[in-house]
N, C-alpha and C. Protein backbone atom coordinates (compact mmCIF):
# COMPACT_ATOMS: atom_id res chain seq x y z
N UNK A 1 0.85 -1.18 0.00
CA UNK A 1 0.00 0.00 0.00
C UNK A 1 0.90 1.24 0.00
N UNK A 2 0.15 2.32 -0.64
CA UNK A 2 1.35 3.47 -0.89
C UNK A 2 0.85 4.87 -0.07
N UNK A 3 1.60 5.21 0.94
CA UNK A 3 1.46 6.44 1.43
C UNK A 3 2.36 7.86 1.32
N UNK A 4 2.15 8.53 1.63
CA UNK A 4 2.78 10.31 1.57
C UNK A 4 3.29 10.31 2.90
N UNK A 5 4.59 10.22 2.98
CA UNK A 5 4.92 10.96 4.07
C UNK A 5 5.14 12.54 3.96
N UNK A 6 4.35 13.08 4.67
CA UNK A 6 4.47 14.97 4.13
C UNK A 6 5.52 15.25 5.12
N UNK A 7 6.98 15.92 5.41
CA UNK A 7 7.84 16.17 6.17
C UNK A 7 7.49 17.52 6.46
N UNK A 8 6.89 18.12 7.12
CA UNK A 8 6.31 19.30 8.02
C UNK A 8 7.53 19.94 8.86
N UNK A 9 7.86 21.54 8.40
CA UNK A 9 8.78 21.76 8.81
C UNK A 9 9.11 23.25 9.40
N UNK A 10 9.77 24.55 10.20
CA UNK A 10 9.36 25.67 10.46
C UNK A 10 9.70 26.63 9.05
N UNK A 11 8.88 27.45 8.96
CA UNK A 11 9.01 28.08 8.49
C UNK A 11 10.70 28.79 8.23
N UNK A 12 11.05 29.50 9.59
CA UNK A 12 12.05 30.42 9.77
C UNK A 12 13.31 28.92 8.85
N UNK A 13 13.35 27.94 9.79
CA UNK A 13 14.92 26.81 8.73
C UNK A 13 13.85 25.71 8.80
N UNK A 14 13.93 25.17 7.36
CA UNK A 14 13.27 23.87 7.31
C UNK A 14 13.89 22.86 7.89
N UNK A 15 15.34 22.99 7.82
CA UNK A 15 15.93 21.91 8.89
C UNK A 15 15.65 21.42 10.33
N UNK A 16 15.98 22.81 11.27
CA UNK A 16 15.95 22.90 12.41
C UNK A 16 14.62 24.09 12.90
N UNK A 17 13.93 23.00 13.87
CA UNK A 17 12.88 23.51 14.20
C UNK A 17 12.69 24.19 15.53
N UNK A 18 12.14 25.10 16.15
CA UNK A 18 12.52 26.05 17.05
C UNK A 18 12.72 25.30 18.29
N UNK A 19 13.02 24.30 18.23
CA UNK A 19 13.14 23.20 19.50
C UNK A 19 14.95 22.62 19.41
N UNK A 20 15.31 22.64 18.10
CA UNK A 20 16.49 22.18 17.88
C UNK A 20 16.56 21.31 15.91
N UNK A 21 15.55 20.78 16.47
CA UNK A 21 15.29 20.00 15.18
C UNK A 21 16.62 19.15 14.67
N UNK A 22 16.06 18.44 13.28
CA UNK A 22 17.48 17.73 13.22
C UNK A 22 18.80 19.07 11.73
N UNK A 23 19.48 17.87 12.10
CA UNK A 23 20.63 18.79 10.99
C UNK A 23 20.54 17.89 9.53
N UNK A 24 20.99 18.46 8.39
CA UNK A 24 20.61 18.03 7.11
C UNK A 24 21.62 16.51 7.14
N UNK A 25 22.88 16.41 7.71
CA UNK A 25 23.02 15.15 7.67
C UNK A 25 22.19 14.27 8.20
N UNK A 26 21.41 14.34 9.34
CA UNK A 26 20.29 13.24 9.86
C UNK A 26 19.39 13.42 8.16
N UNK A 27 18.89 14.19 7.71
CA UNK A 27 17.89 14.09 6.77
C UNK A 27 18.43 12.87 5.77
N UNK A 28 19.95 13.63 5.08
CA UNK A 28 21.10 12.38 4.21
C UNK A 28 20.73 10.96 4.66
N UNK A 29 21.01 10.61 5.94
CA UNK A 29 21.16 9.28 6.17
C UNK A 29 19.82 8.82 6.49
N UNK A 30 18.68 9.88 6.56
CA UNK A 30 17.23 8.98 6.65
C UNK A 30 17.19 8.59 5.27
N UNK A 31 17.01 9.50 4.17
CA UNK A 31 16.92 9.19 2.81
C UNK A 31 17.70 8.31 2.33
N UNK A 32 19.07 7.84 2.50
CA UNK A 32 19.87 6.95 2.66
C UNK A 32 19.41 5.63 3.29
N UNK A 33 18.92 5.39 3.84
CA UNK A 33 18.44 4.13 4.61
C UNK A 33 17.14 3.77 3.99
N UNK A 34 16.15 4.57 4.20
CA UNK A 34 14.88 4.42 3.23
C UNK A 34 14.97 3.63 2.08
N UNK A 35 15.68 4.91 1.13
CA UNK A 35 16.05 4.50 -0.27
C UNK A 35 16.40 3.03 -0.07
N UNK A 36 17.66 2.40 0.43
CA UNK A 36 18.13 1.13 0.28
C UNK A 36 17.21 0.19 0.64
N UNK A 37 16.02 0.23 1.69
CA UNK A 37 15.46 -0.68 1.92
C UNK A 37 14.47 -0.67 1.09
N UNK A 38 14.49 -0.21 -0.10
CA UNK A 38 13.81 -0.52 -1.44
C UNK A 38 11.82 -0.01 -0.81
N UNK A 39 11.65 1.18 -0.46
CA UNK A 39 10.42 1.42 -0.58
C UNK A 39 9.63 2.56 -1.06
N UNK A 40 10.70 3.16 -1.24
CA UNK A 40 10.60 4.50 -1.77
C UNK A 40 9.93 4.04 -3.32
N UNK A 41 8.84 4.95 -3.73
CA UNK A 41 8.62 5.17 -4.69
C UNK A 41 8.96 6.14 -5.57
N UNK A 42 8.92 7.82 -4.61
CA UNK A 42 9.72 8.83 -5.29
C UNK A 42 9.85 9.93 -4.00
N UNK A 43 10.53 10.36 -4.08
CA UNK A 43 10.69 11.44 -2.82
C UNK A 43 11.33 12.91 -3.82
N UNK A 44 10.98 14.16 -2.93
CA UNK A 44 11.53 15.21 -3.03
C UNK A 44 11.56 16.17 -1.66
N UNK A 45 12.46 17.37 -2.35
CA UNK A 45 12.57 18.48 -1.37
C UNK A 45 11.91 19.41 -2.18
N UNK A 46 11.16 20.16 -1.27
CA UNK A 46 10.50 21.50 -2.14
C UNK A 46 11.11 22.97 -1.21
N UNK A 47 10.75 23.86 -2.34
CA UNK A 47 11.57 25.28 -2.24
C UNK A 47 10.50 25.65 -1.05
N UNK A 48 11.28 26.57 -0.99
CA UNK A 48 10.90 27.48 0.36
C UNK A 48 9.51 28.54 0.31
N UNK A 49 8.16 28.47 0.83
CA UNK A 49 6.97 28.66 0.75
C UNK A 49 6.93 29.97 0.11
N UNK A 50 8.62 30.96 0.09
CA UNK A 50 8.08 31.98 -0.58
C UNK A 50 8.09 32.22 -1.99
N UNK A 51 8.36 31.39 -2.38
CA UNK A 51 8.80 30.72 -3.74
C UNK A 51 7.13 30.18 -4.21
N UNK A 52 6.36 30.07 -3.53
CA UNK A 52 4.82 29.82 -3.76
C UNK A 52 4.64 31.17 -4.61
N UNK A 53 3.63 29.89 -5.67
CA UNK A 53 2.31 30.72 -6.91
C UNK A 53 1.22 30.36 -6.71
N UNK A 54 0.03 30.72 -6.20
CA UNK A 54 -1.05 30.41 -6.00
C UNK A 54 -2.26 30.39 -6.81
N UNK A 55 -2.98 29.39 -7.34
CA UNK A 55 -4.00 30.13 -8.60
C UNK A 55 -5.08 29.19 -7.66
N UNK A 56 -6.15 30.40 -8.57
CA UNK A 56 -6.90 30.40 -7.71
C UNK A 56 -8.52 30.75 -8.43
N UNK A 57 -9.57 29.90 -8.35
CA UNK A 57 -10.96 30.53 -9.04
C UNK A 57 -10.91 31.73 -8.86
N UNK A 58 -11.19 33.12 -9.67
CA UNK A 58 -11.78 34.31 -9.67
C UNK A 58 -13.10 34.57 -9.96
N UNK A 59 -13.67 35.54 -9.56
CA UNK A 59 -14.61 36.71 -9.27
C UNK A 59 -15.90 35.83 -10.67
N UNK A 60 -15.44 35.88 -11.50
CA UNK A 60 -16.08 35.47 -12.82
C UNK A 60 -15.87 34.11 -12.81
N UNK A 61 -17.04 33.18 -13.10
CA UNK A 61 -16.95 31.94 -13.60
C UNK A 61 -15.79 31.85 -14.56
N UNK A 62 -14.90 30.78 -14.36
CA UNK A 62 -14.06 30.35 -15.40
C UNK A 62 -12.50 30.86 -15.90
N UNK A 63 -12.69 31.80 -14.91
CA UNK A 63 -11.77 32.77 -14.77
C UNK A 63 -10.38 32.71 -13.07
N UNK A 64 -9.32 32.25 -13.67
CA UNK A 64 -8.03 32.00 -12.62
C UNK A 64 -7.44 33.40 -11.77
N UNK A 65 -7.01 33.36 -10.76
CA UNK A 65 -6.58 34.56 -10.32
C UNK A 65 -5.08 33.76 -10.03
N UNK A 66 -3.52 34.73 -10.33
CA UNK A 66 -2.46 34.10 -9.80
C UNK A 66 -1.94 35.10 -9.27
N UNK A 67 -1.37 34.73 -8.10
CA UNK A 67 -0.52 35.05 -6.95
C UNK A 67 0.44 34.88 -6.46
N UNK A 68 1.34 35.53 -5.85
CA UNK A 68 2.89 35.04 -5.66
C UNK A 68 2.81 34.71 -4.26
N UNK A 69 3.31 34.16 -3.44
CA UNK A 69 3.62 34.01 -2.14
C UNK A 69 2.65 32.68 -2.10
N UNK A 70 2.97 32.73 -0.64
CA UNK A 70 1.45 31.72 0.05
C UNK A 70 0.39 32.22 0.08
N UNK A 71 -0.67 31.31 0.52
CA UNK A 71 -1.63 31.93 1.11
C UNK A 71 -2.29 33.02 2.14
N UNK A 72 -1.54 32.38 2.96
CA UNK A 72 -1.63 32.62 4.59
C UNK A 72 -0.31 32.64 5.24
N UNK A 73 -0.33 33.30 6.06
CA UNK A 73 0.96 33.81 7.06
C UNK A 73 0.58 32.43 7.64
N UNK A 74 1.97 31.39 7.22
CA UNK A 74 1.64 30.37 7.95
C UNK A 74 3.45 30.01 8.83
N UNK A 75 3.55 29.39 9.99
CA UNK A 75 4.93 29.35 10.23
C UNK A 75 5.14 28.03 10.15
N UNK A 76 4.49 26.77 9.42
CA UNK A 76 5.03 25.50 9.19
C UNK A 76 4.55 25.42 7.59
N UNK A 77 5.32 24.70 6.96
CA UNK A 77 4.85 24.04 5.52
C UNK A 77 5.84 23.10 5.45
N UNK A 78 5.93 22.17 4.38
CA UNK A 78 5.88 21.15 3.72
C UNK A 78 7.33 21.24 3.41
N UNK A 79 8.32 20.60 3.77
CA UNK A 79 9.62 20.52 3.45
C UNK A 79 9.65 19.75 2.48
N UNK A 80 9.00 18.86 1.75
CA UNK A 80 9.62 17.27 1.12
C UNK A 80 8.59 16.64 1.41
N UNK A 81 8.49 15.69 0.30
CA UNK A 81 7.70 14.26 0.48
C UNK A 81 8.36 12.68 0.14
N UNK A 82 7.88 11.91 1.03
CA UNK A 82 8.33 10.46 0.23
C UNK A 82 7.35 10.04 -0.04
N UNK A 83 6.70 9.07 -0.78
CA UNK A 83 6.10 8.19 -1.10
C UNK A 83 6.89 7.19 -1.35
N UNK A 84 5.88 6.08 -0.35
CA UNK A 84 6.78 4.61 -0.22
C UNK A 84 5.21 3.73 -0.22
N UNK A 85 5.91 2.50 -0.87
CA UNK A 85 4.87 1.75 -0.55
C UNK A 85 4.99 0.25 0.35
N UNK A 86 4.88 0.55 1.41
CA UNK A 86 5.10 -0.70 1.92
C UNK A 86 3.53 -1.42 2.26
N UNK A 87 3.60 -2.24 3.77
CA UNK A 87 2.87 -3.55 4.11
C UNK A 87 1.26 -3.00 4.81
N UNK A 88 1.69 -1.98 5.09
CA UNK A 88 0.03 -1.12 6.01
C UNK A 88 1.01 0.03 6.56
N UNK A 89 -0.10 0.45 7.08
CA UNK A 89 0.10 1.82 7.86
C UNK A 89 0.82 2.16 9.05
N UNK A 90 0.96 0.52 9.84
CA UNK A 90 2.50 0.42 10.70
C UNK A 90 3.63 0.60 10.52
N UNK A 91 4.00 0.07 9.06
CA UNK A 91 4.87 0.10 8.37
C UNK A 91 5.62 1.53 8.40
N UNK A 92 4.46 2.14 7.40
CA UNK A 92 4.16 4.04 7.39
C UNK A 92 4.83 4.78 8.50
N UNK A 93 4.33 4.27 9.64
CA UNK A 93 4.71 4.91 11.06
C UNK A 93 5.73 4.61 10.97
N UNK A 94 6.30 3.61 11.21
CA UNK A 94 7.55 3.45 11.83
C UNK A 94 8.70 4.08 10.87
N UNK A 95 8.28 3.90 9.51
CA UNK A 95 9.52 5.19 8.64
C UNK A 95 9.02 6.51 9.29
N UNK A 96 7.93 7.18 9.37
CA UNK A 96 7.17 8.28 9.53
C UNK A 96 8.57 8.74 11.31
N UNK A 97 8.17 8.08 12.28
CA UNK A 97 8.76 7.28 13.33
C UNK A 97 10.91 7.70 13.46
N UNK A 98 11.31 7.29 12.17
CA UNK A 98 12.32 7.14 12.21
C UNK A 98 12.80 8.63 11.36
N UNK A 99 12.16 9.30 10.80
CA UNK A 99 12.62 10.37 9.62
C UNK A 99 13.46 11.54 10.95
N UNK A 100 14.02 12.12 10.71
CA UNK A 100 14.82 13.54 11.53
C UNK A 100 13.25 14.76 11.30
N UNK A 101 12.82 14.47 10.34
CA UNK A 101 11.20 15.12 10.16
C UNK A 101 10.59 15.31 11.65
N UNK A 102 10.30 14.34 11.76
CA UNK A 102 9.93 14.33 13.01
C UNK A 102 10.16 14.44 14.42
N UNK A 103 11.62 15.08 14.46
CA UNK A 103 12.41 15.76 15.37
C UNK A 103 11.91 16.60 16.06
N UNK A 104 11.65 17.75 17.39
CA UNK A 104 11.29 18.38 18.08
C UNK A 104 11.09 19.70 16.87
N UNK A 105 9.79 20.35 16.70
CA UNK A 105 9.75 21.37 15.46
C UNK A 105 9.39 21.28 14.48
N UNK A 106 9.27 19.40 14.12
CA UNK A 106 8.63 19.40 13.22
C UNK A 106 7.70 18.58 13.38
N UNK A 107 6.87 17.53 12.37
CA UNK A 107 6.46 16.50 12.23
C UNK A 107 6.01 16.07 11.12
N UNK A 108 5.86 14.91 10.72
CA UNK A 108 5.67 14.05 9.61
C UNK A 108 4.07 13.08 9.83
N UNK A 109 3.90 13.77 8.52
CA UNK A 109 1.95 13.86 8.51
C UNK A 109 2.29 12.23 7.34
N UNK A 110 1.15 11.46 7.97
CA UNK A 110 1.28 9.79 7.22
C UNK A 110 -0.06 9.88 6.78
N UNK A 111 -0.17 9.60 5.56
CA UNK A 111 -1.44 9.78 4.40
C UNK A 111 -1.51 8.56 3.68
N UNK A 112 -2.60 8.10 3.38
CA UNK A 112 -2.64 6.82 2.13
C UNK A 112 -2.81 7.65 0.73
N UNK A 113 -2.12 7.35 -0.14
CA UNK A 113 -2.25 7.37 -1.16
C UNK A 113 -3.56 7.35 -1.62
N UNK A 114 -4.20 7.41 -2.56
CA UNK A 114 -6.00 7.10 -2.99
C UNK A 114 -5.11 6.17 -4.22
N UNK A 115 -6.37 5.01 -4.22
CA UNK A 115 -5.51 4.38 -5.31
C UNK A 115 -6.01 4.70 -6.62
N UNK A 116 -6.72 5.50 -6.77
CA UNK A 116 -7.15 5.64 -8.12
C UNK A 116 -6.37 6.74 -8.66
């Protein structure tokens, strides 16, 4: 079964979260370990929320509105995702469990995939 791990991270350093969080080598050797135990389906890192384009229904039927930034003054977003597919949702956890993601500052949101 295939889930999203969403790596949830502070705003101010996606690394280190106002608690301490981990350092980008813990991130290396989670992705490192993952990867080898063959479950990864595809993973990334994404840019930094201010780097957000937002589109969006407008005023008029049919009609897009685009925007630069985020949405919302928010102080966590989305560092990275893996998608892995392993055995159930224990499974999930326990990578979810083991990521530096989930270090003091951040946390790692575990999602099923939809299979369609």
């Amino acid at each position: 079964m295939k889930y999203a791990l969403l790596l949830m991270g502070d705003k101010a350093d996606p690394f280190c979260g106002e608690d301490g969080g981990a350092d980008p080598e813990e991130f290396f050797a989670f992705d490192k370990e993952i990867t080898e135990a063959g479950v990864v389906v595809t993973s990334f890192a994404l840019e930094d929320p201010d780097e957000v384009v937002v589109v969006r229904s407008g005023d008029e039927a049919g009609t897009r509105v685009v925007s630069s930034g985020p949405f919302a003054e928010v102080h966590e977003f989305v560092g990275g995702t893996y998608i892995i597919d392993v055995d159930g949702i224990d499974d999930a956890i326990a990578w979810a469990k083991k990521s530096p993601g989930s270090a003091p500052g951040g946390y790692v949101e575990v999602r099923p995939v939809a299979p369609y």
